[in-house]
Protein backbone atom coordinates (compact mmCIF):
# COMPACT_ATOMS: atom_id res chain seq x y z
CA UNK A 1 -2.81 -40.24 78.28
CA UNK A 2 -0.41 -43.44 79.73
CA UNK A 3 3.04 -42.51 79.13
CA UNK A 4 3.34 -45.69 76.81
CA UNK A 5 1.29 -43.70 74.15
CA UNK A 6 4.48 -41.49 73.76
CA UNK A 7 7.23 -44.17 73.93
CA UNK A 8 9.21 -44.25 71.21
CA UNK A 9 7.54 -41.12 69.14
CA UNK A 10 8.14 -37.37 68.69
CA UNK A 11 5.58 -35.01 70.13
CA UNK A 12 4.98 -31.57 69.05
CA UNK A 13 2.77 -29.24 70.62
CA UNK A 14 1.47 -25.89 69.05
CA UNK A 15 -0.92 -24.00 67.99
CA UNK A 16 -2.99 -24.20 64.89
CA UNK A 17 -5.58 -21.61 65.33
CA UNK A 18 -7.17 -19.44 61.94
CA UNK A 19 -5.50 -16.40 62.69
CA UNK A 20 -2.48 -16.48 64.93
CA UNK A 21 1.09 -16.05 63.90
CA UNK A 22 2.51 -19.22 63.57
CA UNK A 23 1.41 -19.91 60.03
CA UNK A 24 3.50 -20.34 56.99
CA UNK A 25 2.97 -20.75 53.04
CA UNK A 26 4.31 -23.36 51.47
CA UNK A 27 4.55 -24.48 47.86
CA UNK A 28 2.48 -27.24 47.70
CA UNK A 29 -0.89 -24.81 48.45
CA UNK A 30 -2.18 -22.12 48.66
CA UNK A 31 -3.61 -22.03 52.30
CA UNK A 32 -1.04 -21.33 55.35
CA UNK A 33 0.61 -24.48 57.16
CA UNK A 34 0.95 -23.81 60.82
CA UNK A 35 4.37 -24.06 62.05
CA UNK A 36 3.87 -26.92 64.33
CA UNK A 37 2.67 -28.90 61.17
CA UNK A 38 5.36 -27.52 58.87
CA UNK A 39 8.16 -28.74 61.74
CA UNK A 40 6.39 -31.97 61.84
CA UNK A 41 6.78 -32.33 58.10
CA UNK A 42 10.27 -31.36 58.61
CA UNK A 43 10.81 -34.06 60.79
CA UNK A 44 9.13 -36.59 58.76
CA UNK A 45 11.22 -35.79 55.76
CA UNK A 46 14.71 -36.14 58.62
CA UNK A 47 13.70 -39.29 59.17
CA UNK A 48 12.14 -40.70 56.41
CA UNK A 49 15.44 -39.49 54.03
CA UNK A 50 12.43 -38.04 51.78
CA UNK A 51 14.29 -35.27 50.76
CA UNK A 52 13.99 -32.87 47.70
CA UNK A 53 16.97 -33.54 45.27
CA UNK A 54 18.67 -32.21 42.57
CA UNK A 55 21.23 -34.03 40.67
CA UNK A 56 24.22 -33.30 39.46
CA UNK A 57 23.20 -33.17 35.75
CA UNK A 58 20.31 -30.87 36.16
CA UNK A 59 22.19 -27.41 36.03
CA UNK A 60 23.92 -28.74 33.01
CA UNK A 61 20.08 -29.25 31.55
CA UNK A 62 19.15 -26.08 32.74
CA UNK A 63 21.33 -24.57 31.32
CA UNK A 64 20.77 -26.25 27.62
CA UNK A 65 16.91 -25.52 28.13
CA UNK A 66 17.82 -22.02 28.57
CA UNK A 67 19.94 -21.37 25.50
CA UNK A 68 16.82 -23.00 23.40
CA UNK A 69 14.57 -20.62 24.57
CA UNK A 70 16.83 -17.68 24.19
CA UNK A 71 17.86 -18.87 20.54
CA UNK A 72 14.27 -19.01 19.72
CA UNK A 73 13.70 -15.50 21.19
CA UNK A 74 16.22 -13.96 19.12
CA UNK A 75 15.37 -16.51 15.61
CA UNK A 76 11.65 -15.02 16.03
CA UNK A 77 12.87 -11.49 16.88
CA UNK A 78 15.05 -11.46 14.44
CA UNK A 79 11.88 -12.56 11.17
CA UNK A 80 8.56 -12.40 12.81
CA UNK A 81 7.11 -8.70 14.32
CA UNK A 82 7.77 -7.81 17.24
CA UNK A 83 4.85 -9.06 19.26
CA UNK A 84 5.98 -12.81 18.91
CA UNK A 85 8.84 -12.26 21.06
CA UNK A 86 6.94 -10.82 23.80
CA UNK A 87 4.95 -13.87 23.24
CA UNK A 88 7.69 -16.49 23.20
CA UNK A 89 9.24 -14.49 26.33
CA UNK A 90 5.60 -15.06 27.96
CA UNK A 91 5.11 -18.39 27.15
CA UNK A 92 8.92 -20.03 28.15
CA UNK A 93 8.35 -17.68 31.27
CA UNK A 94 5.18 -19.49 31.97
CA UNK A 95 6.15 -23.23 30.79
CA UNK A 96 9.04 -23.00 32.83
CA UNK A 97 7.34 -22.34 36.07
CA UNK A 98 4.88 -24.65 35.44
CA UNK A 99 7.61 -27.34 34.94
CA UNK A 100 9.27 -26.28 37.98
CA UNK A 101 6.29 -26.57 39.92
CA UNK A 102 5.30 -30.16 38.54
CA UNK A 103 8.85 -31.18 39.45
CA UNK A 104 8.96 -29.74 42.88
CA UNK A 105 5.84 -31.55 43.51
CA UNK A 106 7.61 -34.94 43.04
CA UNK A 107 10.41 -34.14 44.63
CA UNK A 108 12.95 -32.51 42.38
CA UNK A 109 14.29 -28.59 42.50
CA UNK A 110 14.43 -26.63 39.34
CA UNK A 111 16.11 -23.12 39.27
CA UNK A 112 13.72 -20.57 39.23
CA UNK A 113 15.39 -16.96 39.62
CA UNK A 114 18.59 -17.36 37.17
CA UNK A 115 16.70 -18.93 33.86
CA UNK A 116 13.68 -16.45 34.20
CA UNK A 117 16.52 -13.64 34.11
CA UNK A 118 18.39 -14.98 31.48
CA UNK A 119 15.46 -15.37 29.41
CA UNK A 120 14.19 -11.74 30.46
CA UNK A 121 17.80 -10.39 29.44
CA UNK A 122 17.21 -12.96 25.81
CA UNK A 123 14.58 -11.21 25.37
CA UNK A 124 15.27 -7.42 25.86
CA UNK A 125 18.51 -8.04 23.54
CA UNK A 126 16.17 -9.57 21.34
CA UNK A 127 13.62 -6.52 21.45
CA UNK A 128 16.36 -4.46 21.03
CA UNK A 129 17.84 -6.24 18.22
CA UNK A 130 14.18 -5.70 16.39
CA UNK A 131 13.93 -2.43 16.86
CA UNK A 132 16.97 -1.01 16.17
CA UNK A 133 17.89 -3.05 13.29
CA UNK A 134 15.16 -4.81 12.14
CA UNK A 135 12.30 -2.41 12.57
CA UNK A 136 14.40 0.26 11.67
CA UNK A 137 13.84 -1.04 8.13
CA UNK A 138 10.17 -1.18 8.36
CA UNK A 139 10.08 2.43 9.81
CA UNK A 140 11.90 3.70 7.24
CA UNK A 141 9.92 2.32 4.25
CA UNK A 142 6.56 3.31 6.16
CA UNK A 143 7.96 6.82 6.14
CA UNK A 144 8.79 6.84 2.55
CA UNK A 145 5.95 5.66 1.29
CA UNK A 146 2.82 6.51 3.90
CA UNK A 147 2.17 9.89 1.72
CA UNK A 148 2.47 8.47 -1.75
CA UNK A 149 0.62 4.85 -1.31
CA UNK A 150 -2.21 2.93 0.20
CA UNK A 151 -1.79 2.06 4.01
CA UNK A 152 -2.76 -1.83 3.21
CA UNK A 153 0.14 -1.53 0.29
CA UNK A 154 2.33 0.42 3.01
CA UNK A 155 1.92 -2.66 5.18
CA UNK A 156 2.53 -5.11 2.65
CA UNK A 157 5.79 -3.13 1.52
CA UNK A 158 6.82 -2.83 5.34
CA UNK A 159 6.32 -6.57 5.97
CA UNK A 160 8.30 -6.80 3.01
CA UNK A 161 10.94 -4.73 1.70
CA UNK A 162 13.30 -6.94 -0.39
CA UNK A 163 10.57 -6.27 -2.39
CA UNK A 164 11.80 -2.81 -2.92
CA UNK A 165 14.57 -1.85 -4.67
CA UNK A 166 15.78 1.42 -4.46
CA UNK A 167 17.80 3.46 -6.36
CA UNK A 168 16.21 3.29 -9.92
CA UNK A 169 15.15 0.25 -12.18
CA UNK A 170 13.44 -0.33 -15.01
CA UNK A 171 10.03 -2.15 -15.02
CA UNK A 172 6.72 -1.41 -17.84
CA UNK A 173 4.63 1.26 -15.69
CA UNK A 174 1.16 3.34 -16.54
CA UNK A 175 1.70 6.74 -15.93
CA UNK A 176 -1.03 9.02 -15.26
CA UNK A 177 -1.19 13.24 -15.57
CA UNK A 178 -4.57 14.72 -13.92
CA UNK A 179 -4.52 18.95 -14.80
CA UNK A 180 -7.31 21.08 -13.89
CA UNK A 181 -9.12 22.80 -16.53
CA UNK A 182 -9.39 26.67 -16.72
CA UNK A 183 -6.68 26.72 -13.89
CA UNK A 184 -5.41 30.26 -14.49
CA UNK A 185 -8.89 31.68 -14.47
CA UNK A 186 -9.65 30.24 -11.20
CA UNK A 187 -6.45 31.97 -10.17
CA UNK A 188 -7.17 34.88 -11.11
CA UNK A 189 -10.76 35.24 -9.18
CA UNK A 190 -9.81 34.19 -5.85
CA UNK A 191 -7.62 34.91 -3.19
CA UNK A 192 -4.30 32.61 -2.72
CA UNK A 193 -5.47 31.27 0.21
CA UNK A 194 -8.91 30.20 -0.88
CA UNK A 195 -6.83 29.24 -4.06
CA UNK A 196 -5.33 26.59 -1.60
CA UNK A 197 -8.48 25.29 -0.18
CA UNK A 198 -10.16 24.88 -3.53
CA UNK A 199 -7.10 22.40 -4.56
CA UNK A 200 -7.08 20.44 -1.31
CA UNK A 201 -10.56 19.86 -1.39
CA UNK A 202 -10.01 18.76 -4.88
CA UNK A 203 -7.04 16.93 -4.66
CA UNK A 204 -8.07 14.60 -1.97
CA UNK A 205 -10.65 12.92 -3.09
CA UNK A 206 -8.76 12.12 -6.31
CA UNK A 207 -5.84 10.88 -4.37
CA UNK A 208 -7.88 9.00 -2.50
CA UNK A 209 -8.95 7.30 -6.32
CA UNK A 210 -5.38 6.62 -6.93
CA UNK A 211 -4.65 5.18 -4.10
CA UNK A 212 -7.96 2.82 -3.37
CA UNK A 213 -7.23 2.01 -7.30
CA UNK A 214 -3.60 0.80 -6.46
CA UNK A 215 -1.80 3.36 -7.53
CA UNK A 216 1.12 5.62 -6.33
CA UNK A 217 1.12 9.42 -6.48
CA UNK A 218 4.19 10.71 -7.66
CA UNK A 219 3.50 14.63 -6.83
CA UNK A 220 1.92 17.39 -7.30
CA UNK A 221 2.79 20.04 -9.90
CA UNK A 222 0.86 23.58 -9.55
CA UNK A 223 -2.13 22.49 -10.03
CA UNK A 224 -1.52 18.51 -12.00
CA UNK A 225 -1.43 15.42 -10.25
CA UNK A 226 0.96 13.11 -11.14
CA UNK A 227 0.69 8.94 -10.03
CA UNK A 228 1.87 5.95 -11.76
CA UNK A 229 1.02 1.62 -11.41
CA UNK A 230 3.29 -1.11 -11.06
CA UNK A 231 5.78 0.26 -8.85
CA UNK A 232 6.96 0.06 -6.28
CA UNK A 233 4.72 -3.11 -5.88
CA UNK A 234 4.04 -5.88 -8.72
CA UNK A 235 -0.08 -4.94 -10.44
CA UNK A 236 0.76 -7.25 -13.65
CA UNK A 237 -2.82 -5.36 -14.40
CA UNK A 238 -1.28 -1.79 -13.37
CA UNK A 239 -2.87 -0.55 -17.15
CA UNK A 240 -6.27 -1.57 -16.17
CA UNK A 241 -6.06 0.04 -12.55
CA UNK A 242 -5.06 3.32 -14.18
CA UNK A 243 -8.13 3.65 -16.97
CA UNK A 244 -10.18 2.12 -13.64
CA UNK A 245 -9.08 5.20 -11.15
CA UNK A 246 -9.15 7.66 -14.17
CA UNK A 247 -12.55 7.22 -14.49
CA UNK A 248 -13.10 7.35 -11.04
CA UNK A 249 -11.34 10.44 -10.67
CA UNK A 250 -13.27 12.02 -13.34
CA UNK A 251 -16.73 11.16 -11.28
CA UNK A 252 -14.89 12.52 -8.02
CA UNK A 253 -13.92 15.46 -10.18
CA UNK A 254 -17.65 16.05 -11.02
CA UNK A 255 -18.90 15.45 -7.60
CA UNK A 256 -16.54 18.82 -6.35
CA UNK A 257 -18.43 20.74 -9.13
CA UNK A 258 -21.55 19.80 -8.21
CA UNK A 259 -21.00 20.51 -4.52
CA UNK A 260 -19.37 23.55 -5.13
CA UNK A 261 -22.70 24.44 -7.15
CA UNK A 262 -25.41 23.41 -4.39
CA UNK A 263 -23.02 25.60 -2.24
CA UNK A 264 -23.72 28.92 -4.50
CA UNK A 265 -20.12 29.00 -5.75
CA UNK A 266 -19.28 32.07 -8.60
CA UNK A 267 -16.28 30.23 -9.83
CA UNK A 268 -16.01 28.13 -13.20
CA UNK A 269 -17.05 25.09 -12.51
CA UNK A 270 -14.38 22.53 -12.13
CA UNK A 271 -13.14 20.12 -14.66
CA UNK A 272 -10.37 17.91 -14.95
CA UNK A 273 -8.35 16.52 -17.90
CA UNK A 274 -6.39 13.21 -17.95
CA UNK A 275 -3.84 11.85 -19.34
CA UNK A 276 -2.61 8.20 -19.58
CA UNK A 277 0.47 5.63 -21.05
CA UNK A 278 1.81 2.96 -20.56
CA UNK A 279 5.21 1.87 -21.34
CA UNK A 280 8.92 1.04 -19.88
CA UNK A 281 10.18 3.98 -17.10
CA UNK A 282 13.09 4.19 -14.68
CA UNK A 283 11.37 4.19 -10.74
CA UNK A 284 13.36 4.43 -7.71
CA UNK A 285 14.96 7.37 -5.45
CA UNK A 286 15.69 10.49 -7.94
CA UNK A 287 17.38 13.83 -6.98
CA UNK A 288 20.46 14.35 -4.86
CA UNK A 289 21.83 13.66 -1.58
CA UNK A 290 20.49 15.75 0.24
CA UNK A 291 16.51 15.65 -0.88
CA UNK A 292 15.17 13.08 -3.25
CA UNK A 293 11.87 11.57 -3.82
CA UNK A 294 10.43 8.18 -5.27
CA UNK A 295 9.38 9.30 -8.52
CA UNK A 296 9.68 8.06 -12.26
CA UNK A 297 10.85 9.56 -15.61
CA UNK A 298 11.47 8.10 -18.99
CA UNK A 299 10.01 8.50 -22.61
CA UNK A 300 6.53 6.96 -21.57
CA UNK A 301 6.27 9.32 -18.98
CA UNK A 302 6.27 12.35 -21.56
CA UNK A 303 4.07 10.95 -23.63
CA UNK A 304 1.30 10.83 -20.69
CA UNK A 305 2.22 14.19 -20.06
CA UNK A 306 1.42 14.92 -23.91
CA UNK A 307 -1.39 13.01 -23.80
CA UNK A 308 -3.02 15.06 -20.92
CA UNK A 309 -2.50 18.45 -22.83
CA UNK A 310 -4.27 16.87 -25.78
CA UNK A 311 -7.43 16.89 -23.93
CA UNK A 312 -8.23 20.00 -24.17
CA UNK A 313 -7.48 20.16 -28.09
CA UNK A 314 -10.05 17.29 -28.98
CA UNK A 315 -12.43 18.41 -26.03
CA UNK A 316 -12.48 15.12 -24.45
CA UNK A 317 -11.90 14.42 -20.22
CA UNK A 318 -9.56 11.61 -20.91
CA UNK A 319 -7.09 10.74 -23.38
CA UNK A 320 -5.15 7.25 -23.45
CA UNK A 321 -1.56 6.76 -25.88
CA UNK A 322 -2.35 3.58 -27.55
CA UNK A 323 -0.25 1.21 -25.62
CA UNK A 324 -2.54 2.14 -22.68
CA UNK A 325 -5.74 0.70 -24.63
CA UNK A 326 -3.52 -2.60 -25.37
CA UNK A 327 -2.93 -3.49 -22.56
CA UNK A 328 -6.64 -3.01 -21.17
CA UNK A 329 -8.24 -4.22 -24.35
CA UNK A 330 -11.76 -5.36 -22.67
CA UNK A 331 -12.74 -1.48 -21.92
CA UNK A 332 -14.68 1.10 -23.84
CA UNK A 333 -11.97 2.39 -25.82
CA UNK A 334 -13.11 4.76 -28.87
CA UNK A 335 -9.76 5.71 -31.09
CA UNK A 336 -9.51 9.49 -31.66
CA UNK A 337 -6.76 10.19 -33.52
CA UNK A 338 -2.82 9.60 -34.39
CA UNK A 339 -1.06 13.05 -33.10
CA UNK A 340 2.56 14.18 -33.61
CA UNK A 341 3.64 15.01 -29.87
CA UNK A 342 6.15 17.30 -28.96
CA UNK A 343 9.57 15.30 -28.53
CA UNK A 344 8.74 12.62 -30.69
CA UNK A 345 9.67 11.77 -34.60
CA UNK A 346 6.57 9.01 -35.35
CA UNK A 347 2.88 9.65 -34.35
CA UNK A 348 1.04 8.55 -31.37
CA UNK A 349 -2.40 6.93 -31.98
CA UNK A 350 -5.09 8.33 -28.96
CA UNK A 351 -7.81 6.86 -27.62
CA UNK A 352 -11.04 7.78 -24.88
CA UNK A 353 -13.01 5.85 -22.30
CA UNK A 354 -16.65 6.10 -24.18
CA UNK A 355 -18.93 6.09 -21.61
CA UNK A 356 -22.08 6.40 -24.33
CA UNK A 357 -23.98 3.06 -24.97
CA UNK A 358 -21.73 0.11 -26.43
CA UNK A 359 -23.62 -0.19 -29.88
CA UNK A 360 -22.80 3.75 -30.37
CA UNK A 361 -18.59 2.83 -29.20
CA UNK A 362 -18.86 0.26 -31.89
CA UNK A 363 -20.18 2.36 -34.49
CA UNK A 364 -18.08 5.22 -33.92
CA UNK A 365 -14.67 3.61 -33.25
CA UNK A 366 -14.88 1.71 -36.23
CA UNK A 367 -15.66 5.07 -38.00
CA UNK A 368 -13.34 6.93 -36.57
CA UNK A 369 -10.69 4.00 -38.01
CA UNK A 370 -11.93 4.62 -41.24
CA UNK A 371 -11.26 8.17 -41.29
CA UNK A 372 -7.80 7.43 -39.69
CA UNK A 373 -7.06 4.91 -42.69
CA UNK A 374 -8.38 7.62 -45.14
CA UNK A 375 -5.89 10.09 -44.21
CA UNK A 376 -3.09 8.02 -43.97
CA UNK A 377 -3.80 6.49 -47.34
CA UNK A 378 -5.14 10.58 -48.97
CA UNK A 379 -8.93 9.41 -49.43
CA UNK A 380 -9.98 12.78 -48.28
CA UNK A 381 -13.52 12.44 -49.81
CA UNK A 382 -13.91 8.70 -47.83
CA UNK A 383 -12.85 10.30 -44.88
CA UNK A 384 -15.07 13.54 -45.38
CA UNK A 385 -18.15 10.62 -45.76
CA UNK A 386 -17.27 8.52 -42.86
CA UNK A 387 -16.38 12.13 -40.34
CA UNK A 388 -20.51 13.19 -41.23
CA UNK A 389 -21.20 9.25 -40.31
CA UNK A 390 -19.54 9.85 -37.36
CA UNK A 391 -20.96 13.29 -36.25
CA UNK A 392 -24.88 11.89 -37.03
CA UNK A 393 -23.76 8.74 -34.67
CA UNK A 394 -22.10 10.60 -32.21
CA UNK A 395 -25.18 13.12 -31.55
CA UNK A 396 -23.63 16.65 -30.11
CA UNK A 397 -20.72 14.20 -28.62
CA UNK A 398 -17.19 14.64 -29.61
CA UNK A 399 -17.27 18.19 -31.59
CA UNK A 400 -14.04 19.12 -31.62
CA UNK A 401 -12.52 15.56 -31.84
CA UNK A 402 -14.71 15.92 -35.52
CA UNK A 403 -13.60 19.73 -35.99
CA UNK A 404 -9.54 18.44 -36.04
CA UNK A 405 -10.19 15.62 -38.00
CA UNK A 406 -12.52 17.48 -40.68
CA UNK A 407 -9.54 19.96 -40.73
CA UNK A 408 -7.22 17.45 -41.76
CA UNK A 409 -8.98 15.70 -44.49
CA UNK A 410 -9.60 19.87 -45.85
CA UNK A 411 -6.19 19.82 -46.42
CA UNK A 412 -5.76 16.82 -47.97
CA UNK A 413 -8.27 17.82 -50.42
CA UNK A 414 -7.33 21.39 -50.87
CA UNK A 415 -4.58 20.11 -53.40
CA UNK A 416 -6.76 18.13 -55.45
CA UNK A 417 -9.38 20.91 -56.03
CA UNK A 418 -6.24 23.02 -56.79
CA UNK A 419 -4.87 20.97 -59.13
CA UNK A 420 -8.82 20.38 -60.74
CA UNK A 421 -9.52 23.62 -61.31
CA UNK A 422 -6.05 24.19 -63.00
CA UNK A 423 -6.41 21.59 -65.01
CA UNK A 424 -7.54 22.09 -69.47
């Protein structure tokens, strides 16, 4: 070439062969520049005064970008789970390179190294912040409560807990009592340990009832099962839960027995008893210091206790104080009778869950009502009528429900044929 073809011009001479050496990334691409290209960009930039800037202001901006990010790290840390800062971390991280990148590209240099490691540092404070404080929270209502209520109410509790108050407060709960029937001859014909198998296969499936139902179990006592609605979560229709699982509980019961049976078991067959009320209680943490346990005790909480034990006396599975049919008024309930519990000064009117047809409930509760206003009013001869009403409608059902309440209109009539046959 004529040596005017150079005049005035820079010449560069290299290599720029796939595969040699002299190659170089860059940021603008992702394949390799050689170097005799990259110094010829070098030079163009020299002369051209085309050179990548960064103004005075920018660190100060920086800076002020940072600090956003980081205070949203630690605002989402410190109310939304823990994932979301991870997430926030993840997408500033990304944003910010991506900014960098589309400014570099026109010219202007963005820090790279010293944000990314501020926010990385944001964020592990923030992480740390979550789970030693915040999470710590969460952990320890998860552990309190994983054995005694349903893992989607667990959750719900976890997510959140100034809905809990601890320590003990007073809120209208349905208490519940499950016993098993014929307990101590069960006992007495196995060994201890198969004793201990027959309960847990027992017990779970009825815990399982209480808690699908909404309910928390409050412990076991020997061979009872004690669980309560309303606490430590709002059920404004705790009453109707309860009657709900006890029902429930009394088909799981029967399911057991009938297993046990296919299986060739010797043993009684197993039944279950319930008791329920419903009525004001004291819930929180109860016991000492050292050991203590979300339970719940108060006057109510007798009475379902009461109420349990009178199942076996009027030979029914279930057996409901009458607040407990108030406040579920749209179920089956069939009135039984008004009983004199231990502990208490003024009678407790009791109630089933008929599970008979509905024309039969209707005709027998408003029977049994009769007989209930017969006594209380000594019309032992109405009552006597409406009790052999009752016994044709009931059909076999509800024997010794009829035996107790044929025994007390006998005694209210006992003085009158006294007091006849004395009589000129």
């Amino acid at each position: 070439m004529p040596k005017e073809s150079f005049r005035g011009r820079i010449v560069l001479v290299g290599a720029a062969a796939v595969g040699i050496n002299d190659t170089f990334r860059t940021p603008f691409g992702s394949a390799p520049l050689p170097g005799v290209e990259r110094m010829a960009n070098v030079i163009d930039t020299a002369l051209h005064g085309d050179f990548i800037s960064r103004p005075d202001a920018l660190p100060a901006a920086e800076m002020a970008a940072v600090l956003a990010v980081a205070l949203t790290i630690g605002l989402i840390g410190a109310f939304l789970p823990t994932w979301s800062v991870v997430a926030t971390w993840s997408a500033g991280l990304a944003l910010w390179l991506a900014v960098a990148q589309l400014a570099l590209g026109r010219g202007l240099w963005l820090s790279v190294a010293s944000p990314l490691i501020t926010l990385g540092l944001g964020m592990m404070t923030a992480l740390a912040w979550r789970i030693v404080v915040v999470d710590r929270e969460e952990r320890q209502v998860r552990s309190a409560f994983r054995r005694y209520l349903a893992p989607s109410l667990v959750a719900e509790l976890a997510a959140h807990p100034e809905r809990l108050r601890l320590g003990g407060e007073t809120r209208e709960m349905t208490v519940l009592f499950c016993d098993i029937r014929n307990f101590t001859t069960l006992s007495e014909s196995i060994t201890e340990q198969n004793l201990v198998r027959l309960l847990n296969g027992l017990f779970t499936p009825l815990v399982d009832v209480i808690l699908n139902h909404h309910g928390t179990v409050d412990k076991f006592i020997g061979d009872c099962v004690m669980a309560f609605w309303n606490a430590p979560l709002d059920d404004p229709d705790h009453a109707r839960h309860a009657c709900q699982a006890a029902s429930a509980m009394l088909a799981a019961a029967a399911r057991v027995a009938a297993r046990r049976s296919r299986e060739g078991s010797t043993l009684p067959p197993i039944a279950v008893g319930i008791g329920l009320n419903t009525g004001p209680c004291c819930v929180g943490n109860l016991g000492s210091e050292q050991r203590f346990d979300y339970s719940v005790v108060g006057d109510a909480v007798n009475v379902a206790s009461r109420m349990e034990g009178q199942t076996k006396t009027y030979g029914v599975s279930l057996v409901a104080a009458d607040p407990t049919r108030m406040a579920s008024p749209d179920l089956p309930w069939l009135v039984l009778d008004e009983v004199l519990v231990k502990g208490r000064t003024t009678p407790v009117r009791t109630h089933t869950l008929w599970s008979g047809p509905r024309e039969t409930l209707a005709l027998l509760d408003s029977l049994h009502r009769g007989i209930l206003a017969a006594l209380a009013e000594d019309r032992p001869a109405d009552g006597l009528r409406l009790l052999a009403e009752a016994r044709a409608a009931a059909r076999g059902d509800l024997i010794a429900t009829h035996a107790i309440l044929a025994t007390k209109l006998e005694r209210l009539e006992q003085p009158l044929r006294l007091i006849t046959s004395s009589s000129p």
